[in-house]
Protein backbone atom coordinates (compact mmCIF):
# COMPACT_ATOMS: atom_id res chain seq x y z
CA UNK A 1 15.13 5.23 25.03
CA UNK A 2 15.43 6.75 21.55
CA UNK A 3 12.21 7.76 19.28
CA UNK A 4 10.73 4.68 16.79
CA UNK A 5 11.97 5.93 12.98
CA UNK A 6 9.03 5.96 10.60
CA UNK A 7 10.32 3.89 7.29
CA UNK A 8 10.81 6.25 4.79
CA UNK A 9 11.00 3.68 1.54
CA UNK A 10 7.47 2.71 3.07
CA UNK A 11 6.36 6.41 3.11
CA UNK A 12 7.46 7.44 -0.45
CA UNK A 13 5.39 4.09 -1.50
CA UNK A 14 1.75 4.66 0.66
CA UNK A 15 -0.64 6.67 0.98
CA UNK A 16 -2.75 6.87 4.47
CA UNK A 17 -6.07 8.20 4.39
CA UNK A 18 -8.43 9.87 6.94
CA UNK A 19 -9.59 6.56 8.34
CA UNK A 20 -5.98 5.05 8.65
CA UNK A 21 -6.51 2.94 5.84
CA UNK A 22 -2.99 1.79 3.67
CA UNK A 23 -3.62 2.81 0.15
CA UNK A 24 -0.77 1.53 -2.36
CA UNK A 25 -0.20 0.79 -6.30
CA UNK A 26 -0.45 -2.38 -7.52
CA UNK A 27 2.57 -4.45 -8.85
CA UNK A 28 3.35 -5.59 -12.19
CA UNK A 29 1.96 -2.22 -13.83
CA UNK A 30 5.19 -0.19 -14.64
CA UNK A 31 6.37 -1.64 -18.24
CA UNK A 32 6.22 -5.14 -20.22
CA UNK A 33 2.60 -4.67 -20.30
CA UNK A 34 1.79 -4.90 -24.08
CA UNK A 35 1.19 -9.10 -23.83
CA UNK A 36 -1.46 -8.13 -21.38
CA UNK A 37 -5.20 -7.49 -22.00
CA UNK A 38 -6.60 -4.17 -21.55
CA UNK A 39 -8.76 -5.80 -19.07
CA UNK A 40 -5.92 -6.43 -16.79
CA UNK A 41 -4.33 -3.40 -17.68
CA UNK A 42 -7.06 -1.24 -16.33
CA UNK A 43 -7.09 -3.16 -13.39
CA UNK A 44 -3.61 -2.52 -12.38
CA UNK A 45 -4.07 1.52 -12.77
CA UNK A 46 -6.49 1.11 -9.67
CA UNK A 47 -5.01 1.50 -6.37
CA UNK A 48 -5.38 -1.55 -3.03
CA UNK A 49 -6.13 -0.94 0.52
CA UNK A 50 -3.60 -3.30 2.87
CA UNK A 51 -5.33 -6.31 4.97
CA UNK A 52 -5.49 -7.31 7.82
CA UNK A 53 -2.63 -9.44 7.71
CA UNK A 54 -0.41 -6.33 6.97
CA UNK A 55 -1.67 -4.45 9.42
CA UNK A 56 0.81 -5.32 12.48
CA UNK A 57 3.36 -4.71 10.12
CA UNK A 58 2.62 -1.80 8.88
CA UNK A 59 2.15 -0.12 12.38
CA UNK A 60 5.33 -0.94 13.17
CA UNK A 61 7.27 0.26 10.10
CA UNK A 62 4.97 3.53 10.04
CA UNK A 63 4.51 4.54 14.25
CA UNK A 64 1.01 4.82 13.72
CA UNK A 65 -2.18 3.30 14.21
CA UNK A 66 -3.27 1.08 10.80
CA UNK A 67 -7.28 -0.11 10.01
CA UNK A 68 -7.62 -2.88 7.40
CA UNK A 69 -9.52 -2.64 4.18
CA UNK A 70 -12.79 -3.16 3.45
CA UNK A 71 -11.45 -6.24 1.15
């Protein structure tokens, strides 16, 4: 049987940290953004952790073991 292929879209998109956590930007940040508060602006520069609802997912696009965020 052939080797599981990490997804490499999901790769150039994530960021995994020591704990296995899924770090990732938020969406809706790139342009159009000058109807929006600075408020939600500032908000959008921060980055998310994935849930636990992603987290089956994930493992399987990735090969790896996943933990859920603290959110």
């Amino acid at each position: 049987m052939s080797k599981m292929k990490t997804h490499k879209g999901l790769l150039k998109r994530i960021k995994l940290t020591g704990k296995g956590k899924v770090k990732f930007k938020r969406a809706f940040s790139s342009h159009l953004n000058s109807h929006m508060s600075g408020n939600k602006i500032r908000k959008l520069r921060k980055f998310r952790t994935a849930k636990g609802g992603d987290v089956v997912r994930l493992q399987k696009m990735l090969g790896t073991r996943v933990v859920p965020g603290d959110r």
